[in-house]
PDB file of N, CA and C in Angstrom:
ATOM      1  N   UNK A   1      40.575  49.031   2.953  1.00  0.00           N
ATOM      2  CA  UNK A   1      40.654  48.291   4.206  1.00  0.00           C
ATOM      3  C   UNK A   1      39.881  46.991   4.146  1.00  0.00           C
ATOM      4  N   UNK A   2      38.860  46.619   3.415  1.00  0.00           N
ATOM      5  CA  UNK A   2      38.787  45.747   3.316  1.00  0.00           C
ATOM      6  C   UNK A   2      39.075  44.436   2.783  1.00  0.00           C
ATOM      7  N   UNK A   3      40.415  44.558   2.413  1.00  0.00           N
ATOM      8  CA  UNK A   3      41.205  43.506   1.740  1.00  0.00           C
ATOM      9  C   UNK A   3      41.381  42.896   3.370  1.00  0.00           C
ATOM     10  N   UNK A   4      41.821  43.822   4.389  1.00  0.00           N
ATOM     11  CA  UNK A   4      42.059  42.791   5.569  1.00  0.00           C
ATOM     12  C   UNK A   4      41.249  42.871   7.157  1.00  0.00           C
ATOM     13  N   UNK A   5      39.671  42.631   6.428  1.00  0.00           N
ATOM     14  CA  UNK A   5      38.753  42.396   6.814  1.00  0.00           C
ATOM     15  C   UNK A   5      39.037  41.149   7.908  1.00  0.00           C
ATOM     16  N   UNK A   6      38.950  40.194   6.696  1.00  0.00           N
ATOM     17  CA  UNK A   6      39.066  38.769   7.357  1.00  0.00           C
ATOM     18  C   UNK A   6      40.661  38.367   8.303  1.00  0.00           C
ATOM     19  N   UNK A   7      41.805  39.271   7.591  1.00  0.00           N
ATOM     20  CA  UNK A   7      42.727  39.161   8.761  1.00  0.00           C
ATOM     21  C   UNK A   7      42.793  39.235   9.811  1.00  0.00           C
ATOM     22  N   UNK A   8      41.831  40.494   9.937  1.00  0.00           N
ATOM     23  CA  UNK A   8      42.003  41.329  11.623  1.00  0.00           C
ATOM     24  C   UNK A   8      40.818  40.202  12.576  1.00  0.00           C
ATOM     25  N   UNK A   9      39.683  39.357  11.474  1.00  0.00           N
ATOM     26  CA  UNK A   9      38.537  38.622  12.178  1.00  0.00           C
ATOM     27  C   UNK A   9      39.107  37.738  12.568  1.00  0.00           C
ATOM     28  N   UNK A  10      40.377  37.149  12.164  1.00  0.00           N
ATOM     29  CA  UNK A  10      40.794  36.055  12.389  1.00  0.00           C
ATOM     30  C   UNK A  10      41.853  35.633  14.064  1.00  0.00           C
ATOM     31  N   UNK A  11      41.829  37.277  14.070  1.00  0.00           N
ATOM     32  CA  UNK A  11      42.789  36.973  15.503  1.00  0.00           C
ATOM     33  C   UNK A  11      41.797  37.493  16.686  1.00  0.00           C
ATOM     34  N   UNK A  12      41.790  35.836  17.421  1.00  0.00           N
ATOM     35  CA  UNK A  12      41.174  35.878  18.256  1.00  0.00           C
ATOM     36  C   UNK A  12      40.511  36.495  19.569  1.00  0.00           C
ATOM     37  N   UNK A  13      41.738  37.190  19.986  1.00  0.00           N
ATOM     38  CA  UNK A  13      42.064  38.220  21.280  1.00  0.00           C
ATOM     39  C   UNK A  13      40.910  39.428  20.761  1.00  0.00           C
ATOM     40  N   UNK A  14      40.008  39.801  21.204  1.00  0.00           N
ATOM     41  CA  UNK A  14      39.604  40.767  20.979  1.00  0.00           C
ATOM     42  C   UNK A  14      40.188  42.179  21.307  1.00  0.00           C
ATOM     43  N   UNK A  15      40.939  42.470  22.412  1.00  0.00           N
ATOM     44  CA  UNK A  15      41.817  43.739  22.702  1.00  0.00           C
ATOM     45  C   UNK A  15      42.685  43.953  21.525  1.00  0.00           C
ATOM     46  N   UNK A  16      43.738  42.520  20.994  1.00  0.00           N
ATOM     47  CA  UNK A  16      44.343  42.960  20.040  1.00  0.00           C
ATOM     48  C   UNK A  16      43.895  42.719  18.686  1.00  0.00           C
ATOM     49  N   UNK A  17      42.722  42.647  18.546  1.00  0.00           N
ATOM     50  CA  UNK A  17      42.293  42.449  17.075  1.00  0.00           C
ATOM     51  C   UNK A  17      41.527  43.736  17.098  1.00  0.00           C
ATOM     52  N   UNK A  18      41.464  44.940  18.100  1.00  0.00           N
ATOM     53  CA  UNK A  18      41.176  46.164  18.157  1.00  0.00           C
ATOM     54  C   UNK A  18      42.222  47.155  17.920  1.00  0.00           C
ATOM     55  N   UNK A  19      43.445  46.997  18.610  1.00  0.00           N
ATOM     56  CA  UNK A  19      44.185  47.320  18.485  1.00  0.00           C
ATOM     57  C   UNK A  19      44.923  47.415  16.997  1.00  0.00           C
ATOM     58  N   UNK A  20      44.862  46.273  16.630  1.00  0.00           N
ATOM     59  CA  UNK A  20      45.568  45.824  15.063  1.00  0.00           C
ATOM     60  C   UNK A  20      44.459  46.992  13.966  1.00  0.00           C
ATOM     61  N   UNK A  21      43.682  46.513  14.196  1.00  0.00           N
ATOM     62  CA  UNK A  21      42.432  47.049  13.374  1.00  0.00           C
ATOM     63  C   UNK A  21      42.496  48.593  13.339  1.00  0.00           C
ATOM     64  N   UNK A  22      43.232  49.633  14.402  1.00  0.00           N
ATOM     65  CA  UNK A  22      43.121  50.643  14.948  1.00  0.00           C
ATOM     66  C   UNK A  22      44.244  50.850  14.343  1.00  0.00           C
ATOM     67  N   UNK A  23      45.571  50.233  14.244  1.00  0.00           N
ATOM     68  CA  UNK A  23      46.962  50.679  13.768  1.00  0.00           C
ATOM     69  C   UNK A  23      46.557  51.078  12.239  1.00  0.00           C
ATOM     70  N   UNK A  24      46.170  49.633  11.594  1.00  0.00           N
ATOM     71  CA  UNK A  24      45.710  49.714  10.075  1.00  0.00           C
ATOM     72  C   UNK A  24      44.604  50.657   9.653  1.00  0.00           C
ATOM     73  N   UNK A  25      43.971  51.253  10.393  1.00  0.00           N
ATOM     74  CA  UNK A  25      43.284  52.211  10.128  1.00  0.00           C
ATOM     75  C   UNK A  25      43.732  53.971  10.449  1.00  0.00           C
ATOM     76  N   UNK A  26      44.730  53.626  10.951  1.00  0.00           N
ATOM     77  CA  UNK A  26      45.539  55.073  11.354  1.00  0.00           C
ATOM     78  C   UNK A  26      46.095  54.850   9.545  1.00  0.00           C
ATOM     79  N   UNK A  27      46.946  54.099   9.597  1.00  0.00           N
ATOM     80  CA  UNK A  27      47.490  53.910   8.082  1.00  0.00           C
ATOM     81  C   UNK A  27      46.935  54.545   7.409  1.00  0.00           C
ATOM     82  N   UNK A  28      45.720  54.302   7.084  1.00  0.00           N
ATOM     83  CA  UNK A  28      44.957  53.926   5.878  1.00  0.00           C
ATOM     84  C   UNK A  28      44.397  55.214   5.739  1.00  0.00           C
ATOM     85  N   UNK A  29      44.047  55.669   6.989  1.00  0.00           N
ATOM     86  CA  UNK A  29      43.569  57.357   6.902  1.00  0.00           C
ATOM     87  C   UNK A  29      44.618  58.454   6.416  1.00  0.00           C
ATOM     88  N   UNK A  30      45.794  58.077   7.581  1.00  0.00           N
ATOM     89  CA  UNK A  30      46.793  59.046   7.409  1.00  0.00           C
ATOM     90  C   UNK A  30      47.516  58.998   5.908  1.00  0.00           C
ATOM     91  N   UNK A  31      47.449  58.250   4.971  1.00  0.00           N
ATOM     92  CA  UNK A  31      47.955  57.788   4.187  1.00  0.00           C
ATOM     93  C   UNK A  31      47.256  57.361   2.921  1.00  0.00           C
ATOM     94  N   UNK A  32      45.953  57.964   2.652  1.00  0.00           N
ATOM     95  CA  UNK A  32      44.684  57.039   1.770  1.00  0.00           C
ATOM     96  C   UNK A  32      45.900  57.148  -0.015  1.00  0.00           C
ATOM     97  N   UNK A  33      46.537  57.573  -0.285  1.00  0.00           N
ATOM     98  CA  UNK A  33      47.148  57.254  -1.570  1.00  0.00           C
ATOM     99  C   UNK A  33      47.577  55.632  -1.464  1.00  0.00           C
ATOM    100  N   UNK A  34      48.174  55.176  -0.308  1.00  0.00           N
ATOM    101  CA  UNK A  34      48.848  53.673  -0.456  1.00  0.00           C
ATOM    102  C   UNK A  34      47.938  52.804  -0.400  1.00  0.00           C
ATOM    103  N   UNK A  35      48.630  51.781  -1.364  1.00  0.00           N
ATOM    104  CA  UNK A  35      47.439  50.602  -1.588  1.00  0.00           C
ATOM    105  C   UNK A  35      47.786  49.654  -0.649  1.00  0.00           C
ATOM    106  N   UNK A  36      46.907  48.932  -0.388  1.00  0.00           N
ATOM    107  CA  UNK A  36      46.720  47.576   0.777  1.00  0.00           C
ATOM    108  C   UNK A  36      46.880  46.699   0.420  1.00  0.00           C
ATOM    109  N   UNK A  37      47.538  45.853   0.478  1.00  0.00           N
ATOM    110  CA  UNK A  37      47.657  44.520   0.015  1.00  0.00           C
ATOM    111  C   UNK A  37      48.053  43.428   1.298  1.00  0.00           C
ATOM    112  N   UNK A  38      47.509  42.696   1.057  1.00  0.00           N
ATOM    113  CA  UNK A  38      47.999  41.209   1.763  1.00  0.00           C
ATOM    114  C   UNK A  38      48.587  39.869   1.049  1.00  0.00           C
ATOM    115  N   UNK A  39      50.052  40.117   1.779  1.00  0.00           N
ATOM    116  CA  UNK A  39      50.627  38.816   1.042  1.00  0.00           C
ATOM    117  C   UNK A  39      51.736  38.087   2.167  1.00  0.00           C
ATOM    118  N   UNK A  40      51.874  36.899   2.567  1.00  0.00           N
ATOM    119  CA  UNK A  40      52.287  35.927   3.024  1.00  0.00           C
ATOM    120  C   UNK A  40      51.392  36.307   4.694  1.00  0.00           C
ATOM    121  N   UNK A  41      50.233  36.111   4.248  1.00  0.00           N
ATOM    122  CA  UNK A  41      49.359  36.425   5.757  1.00  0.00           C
ATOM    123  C   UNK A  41      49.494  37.797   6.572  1.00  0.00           C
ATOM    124  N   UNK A  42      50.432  38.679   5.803  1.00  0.00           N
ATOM    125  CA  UNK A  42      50.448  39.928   6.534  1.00  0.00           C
ATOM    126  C   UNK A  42      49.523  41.285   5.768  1.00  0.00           C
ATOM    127  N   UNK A  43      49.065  42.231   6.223  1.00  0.00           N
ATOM    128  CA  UNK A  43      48.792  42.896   6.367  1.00  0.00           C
ATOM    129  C   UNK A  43      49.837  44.072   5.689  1.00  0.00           C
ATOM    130  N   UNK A  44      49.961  44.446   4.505  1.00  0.00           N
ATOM    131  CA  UNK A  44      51.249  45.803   4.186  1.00  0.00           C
ATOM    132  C   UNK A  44      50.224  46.573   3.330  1.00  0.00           C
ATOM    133  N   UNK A  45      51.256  47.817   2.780  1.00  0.00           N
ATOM    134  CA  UNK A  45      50.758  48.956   2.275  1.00  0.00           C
ATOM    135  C   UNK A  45      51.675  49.525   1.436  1.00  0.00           C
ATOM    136  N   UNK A  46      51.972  49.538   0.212  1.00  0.00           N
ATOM    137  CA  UNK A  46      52.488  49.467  -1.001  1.00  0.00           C
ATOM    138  C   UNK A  46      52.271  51.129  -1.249  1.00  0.00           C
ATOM    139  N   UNK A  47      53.246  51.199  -2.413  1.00  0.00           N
ATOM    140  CA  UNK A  47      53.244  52.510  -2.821  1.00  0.00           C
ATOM    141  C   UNK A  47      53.917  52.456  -4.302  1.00  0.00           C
ATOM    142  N   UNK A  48      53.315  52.646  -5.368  1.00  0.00           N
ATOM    143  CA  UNK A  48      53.694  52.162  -6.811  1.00  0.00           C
ATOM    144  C   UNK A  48      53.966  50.875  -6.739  1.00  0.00           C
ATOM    145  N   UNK A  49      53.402  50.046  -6.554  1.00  0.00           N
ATOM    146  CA  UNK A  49      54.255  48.550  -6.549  1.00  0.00           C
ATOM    147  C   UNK A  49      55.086  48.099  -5.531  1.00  0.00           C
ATOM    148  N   UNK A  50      55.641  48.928  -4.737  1.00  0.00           N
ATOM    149  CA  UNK A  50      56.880  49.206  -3.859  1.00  0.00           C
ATOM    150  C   UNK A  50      56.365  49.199  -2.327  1.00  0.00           C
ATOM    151  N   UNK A  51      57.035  48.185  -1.745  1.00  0.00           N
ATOM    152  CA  UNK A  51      56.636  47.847  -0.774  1.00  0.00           C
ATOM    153  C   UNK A  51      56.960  49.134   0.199  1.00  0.00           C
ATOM    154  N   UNK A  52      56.177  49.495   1.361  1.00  0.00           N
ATOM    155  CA  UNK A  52      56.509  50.553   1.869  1.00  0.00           C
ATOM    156  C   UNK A  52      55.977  49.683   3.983  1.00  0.00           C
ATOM    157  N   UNK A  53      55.893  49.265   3.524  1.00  0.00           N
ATOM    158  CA  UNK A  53      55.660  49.006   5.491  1.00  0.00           C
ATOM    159  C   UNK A  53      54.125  47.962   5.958  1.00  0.00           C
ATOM    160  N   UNK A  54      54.703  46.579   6.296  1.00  0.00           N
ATOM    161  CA  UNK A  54      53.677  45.704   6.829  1.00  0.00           C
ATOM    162  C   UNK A  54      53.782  45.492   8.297  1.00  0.00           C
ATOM    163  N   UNK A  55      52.319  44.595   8.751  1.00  0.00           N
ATOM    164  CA  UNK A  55      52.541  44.388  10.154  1.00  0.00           C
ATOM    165  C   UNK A  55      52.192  42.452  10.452  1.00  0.00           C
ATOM    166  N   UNK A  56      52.775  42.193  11.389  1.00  0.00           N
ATOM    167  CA  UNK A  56      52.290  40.826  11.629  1.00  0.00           C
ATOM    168  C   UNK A  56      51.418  40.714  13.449  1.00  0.00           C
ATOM    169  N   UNK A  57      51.086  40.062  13.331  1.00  0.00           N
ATOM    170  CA  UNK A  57      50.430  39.557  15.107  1.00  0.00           C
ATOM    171  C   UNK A  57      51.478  38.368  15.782  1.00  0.00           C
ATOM    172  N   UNK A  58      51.627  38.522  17.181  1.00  0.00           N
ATOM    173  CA  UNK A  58      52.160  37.638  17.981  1.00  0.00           C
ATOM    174  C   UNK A  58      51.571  37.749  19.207  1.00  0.00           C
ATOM    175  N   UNK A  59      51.421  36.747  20.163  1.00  0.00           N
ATOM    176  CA  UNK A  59      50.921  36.671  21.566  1.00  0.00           C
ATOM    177  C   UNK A  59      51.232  37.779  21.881  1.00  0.00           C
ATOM    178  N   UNK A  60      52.985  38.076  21.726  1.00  0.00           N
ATOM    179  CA  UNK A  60      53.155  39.685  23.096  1.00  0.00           C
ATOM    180  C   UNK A  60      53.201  41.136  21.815  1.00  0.00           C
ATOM    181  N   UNK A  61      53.190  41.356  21.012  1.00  0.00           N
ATOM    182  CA  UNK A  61      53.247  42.556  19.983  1.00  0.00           C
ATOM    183  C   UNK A  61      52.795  42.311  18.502  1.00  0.00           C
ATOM    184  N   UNK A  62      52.563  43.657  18.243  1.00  0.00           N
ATOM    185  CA  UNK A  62      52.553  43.658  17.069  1.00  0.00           C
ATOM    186  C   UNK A  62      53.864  44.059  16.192  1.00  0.00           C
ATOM    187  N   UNK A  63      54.135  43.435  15.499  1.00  0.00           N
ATOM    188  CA  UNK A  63      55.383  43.457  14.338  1.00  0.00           C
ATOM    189  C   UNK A  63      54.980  44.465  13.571  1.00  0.00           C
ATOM    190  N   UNK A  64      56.018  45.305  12.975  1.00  0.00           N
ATOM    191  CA  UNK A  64      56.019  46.121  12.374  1.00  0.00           C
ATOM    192  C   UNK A  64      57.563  46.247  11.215  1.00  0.00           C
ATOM    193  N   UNK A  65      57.145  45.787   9.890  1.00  0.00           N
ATOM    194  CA  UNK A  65      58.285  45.674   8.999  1.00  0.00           C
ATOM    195  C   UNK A  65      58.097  46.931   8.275  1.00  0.00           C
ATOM    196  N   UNK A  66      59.159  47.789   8.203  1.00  0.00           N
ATOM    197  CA  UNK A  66      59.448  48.635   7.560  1.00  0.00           C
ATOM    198  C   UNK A  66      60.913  48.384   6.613  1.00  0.00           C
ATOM    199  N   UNK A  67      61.490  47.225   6.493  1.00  0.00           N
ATOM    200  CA  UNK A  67      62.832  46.814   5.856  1.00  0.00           C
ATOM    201  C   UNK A  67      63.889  47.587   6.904  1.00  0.00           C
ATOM    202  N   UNK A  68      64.815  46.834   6.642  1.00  0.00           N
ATOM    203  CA  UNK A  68      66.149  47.119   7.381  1.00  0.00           C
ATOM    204  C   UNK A  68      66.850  48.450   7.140  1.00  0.00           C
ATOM    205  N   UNK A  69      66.689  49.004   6.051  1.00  0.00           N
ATOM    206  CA  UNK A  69      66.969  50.593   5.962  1.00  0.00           C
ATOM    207  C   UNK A  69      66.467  51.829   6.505  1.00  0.00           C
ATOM    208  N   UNK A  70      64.864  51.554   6.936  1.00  0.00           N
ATOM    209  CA  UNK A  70      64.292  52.152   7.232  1.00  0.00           C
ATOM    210  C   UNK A  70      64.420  52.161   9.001  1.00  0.00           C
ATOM    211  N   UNK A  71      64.617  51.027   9.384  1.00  0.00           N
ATOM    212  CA  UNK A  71      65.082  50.571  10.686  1.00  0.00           C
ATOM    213  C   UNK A  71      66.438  51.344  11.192  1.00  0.00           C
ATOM    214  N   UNK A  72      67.587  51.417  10.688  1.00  0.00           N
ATOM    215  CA  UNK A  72      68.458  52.136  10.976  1.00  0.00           C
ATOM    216  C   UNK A  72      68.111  53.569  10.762  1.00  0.00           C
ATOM    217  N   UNK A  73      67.493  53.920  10.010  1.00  0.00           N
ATOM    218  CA  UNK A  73      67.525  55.229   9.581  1.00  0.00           C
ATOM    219  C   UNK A  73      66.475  55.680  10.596  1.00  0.00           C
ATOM    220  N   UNK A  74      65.461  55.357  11.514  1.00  0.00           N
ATOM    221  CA  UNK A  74      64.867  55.807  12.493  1.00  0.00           C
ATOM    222  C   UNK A  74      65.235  54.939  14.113  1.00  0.00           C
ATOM    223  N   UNK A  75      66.512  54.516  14.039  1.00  0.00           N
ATOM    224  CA  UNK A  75      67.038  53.546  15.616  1.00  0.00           C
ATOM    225  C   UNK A  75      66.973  53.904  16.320  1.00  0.00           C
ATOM    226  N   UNK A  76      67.680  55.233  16.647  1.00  0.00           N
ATOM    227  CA  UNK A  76      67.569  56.262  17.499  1.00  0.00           C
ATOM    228  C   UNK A  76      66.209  56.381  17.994  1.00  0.00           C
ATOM    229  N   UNK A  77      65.167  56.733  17.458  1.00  0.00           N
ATOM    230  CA  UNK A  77      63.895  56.757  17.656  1.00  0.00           C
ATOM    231  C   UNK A  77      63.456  55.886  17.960  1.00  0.00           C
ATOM    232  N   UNK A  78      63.482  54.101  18.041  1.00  0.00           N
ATOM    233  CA  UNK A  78      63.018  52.887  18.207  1.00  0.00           C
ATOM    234  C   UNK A  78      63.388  53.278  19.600  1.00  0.00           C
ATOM    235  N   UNK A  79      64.825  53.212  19.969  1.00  0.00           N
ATOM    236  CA  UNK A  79      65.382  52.847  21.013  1.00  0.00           C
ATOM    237  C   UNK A  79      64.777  53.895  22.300  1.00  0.00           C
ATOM    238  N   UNK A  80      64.160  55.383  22.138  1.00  0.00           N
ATOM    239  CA  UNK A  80      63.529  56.127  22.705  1.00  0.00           C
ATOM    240  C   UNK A  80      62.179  55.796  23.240  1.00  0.00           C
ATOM    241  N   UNK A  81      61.595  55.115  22.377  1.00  0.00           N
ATOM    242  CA  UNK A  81      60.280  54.998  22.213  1.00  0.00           C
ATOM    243  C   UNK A  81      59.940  53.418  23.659  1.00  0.00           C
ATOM    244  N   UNK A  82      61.446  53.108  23.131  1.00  0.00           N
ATOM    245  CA  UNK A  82      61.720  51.862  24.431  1.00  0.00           C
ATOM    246  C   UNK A  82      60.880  50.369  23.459  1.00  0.00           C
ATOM    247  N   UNK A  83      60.728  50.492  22.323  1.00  0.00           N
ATOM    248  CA  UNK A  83      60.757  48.792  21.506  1.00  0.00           C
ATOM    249  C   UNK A  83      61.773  48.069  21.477  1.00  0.00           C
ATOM    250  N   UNK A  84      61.477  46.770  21.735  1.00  0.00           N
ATOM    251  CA  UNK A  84      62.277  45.897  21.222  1.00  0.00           C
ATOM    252  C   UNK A  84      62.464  46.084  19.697  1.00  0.00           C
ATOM    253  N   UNK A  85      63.756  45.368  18.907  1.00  0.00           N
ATOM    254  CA  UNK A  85      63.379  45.552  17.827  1.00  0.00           C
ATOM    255  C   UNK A  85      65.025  44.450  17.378  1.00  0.00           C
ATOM    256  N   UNK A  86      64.824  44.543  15.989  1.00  0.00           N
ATOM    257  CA  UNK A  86      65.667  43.200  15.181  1.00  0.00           C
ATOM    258  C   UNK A  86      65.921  44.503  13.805  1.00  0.00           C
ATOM    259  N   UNK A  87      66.656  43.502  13.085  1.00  0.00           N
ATOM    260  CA  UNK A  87      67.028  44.168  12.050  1.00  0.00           C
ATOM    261  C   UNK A  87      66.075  44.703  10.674  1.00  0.00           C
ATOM    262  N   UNK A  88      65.003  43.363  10.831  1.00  0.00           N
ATOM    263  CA  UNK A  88      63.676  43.664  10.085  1.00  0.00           C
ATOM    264  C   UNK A  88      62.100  43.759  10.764  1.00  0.00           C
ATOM    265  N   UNK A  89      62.370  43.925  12.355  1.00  0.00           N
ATOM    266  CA  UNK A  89      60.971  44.623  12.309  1.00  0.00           C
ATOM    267  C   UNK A  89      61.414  45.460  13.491  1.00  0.00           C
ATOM    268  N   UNK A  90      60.174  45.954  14.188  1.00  0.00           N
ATOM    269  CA  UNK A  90      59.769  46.253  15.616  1.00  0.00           C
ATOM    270  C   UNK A  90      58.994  45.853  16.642  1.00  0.00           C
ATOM    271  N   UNK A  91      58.855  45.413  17.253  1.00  0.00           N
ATOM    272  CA  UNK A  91      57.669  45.147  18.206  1.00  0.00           C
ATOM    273  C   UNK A  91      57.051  45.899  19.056  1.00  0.00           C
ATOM    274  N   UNK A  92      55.888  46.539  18.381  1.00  0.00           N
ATOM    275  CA  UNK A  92      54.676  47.084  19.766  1.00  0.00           C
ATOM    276  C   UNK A  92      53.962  46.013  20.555  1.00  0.00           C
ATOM    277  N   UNK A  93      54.729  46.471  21.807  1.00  0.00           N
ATOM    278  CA  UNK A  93      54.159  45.095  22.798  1.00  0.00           C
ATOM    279  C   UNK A  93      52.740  45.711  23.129  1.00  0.00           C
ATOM    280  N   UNK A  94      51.823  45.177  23.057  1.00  0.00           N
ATOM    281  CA  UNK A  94      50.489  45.160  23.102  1.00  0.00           C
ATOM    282  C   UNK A  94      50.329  45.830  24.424  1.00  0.00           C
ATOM    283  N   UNK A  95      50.492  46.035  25.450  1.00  0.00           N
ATOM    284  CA  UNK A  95      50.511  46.553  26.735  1.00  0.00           C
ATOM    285  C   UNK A  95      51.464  48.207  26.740  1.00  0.00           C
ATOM    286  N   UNK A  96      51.307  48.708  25.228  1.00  0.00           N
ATOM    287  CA  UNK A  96      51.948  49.688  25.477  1.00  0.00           C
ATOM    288  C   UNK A  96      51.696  50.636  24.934  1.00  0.00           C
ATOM    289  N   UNK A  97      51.667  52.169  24.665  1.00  0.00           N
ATOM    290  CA  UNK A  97      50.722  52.884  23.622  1.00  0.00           C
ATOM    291  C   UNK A  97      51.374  52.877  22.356  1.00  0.00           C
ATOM    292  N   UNK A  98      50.852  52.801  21.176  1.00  0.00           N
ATOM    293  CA  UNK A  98      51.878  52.863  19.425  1.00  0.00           C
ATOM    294  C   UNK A  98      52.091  53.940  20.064  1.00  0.00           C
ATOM    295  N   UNK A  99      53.112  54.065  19.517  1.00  0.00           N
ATOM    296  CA  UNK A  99      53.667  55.557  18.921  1.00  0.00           C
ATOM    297  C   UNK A  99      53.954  56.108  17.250  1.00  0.00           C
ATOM    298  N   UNK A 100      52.572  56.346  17.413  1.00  0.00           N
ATOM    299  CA  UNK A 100      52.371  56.754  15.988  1.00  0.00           C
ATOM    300  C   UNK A 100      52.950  57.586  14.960  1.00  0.00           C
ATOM    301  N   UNK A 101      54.023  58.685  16.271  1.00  0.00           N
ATOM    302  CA  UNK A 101      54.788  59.432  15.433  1.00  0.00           C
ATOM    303  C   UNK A 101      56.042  59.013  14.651  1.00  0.00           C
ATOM    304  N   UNK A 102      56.414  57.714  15.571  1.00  0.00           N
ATOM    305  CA  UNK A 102      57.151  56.926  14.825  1.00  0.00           C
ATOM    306  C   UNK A 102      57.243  56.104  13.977  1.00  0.00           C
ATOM    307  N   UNK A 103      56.009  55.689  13.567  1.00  0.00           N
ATOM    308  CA  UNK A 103      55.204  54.751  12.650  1.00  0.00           C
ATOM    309  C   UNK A 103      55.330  56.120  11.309  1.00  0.00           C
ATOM    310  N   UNK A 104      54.862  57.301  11.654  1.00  0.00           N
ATOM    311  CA  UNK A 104      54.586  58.362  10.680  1.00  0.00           C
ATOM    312  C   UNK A 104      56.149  58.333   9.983  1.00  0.00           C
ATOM    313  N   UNK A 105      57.388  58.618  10.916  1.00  0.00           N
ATOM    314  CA  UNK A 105      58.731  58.675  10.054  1.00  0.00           C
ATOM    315  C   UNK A 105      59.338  57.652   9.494  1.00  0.00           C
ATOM    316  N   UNK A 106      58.765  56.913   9.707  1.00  0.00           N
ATOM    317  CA  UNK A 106      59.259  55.396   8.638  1.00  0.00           C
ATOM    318  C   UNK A 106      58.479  55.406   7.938  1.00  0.00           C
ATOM    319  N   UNK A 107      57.439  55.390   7.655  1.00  0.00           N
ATOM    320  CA  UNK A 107      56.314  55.480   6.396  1.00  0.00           C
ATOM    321  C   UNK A 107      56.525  56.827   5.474  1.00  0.00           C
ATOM    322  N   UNK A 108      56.651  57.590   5.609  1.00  0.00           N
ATOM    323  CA  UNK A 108      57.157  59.330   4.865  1.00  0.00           C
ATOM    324  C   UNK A 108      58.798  58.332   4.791  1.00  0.00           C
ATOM    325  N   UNK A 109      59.736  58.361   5.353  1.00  0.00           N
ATOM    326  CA  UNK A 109      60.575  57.919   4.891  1.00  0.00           C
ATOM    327  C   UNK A 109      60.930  56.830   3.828  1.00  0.00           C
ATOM    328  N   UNK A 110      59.964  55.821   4.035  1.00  0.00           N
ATOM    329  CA  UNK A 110      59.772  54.860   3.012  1.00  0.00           C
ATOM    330  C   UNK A 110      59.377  55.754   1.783  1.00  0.00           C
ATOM    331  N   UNK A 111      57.878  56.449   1.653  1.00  0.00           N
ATOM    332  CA  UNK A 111      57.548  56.818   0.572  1.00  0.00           C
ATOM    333  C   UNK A 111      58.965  57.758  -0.160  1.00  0.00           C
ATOM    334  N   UNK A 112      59.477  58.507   0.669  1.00  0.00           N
ATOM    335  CA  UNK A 112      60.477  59.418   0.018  1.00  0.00           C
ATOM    336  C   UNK A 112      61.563  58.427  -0.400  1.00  0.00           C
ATOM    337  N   UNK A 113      62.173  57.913   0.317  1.00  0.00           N
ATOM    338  CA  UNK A 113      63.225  57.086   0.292  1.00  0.00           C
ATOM    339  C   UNK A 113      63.041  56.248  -1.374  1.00  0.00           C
ATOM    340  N   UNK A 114      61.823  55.535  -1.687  1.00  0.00           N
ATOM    341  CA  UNK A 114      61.165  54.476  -2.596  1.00  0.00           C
ATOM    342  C   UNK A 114      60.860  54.845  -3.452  1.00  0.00           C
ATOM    343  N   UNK A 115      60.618  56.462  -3.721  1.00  0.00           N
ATOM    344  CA  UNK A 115      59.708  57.148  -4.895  1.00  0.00           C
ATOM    345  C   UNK A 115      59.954  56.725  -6.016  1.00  0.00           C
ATOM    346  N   UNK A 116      61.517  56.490  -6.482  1.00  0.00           N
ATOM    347  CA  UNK A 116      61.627  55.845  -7.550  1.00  0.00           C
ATOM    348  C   UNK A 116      62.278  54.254  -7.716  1.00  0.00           C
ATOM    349  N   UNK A 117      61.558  53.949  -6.474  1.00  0.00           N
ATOM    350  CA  UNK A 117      62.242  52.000  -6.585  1.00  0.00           C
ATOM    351  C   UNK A 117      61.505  51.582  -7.451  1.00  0.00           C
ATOM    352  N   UNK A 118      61.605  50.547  -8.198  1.00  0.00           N
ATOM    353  CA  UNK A 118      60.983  49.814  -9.769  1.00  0.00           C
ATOM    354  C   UNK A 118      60.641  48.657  -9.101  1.00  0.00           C
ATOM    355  N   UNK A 119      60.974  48.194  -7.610  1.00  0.00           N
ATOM    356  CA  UNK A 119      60.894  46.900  -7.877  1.00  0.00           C
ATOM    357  C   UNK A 119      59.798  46.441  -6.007  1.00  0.00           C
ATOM    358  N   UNK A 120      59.838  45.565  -5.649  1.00  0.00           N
ATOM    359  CA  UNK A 120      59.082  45.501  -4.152  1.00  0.00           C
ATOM    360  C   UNK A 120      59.647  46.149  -3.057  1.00  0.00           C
ATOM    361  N   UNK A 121      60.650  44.856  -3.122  1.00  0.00           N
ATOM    362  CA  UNK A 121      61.916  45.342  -1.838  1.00  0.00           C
ATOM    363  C   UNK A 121      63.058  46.015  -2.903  1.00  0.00           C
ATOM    364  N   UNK A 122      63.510  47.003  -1.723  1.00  0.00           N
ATOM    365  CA  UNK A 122      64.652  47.240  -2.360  1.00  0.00           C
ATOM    366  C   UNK A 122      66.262  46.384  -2.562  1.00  0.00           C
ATOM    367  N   UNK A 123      66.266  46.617  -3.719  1.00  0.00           N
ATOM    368  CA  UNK A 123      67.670  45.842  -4.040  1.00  0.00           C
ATOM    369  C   UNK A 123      69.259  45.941  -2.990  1.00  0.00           C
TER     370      UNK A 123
END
């Protein structure tokens, strides 16, 4: 977690630089095999090399990229949970509780799904 020390210091809002800090640390617990990395200013969590699920900051949510496969394959569940969402992320609007159980089936899905991807993103 301390690769994104200085990420989480950097956003100003203190509610959501608690919040952020609180998501990435659910991660990081629930999950201590995946490695952390930060690359193009975000915040992700790798698994053999293999990208498995990052987050970004915005005024109204936090972004949540799990790739577009992983997105369909839990929609149903987005659309329950009541997120907005696009083809490559989700948005937890900051005014709302994570729902962590859904964060949990895209991440187990990624790892299963990825176990043997060779490469970041999938092809």
């Amino acid at each position: 977690m301390a690769i994104f020390e200085a990420f989480v210091a950097g956003i100003d809002d203190p509610s959501l630089r608690e919040r952020t800090e609180e998501v990435l640390h659910w991660v990081s617990n629930k999950y201590p095999r995946l490695e952390t990395e930060l690359k193009w200013n975000q915040p992700m969590f790798t698994d053999h090399g293999t990208f498995i699920i990052g987050f970004s900051v915005s005024k109204k949510h936090l972004a949540v990229a799990p790739e577009g496969v992983t997105i369909s394959h839990v929609e149903e569940d987005i659309k329950k949970a009541g997120y907005d969402y696009t083809k490559e992320l989700i948005r937890l609007p900051w005014n709302k509780p994570v729902n962590y159980s859904l964060l949990e089936k895209m991440i187990d899905f990624n790892i299963w799904d990825k176990a043997n991807c060779p490469t970041f993103w999938r092809k």
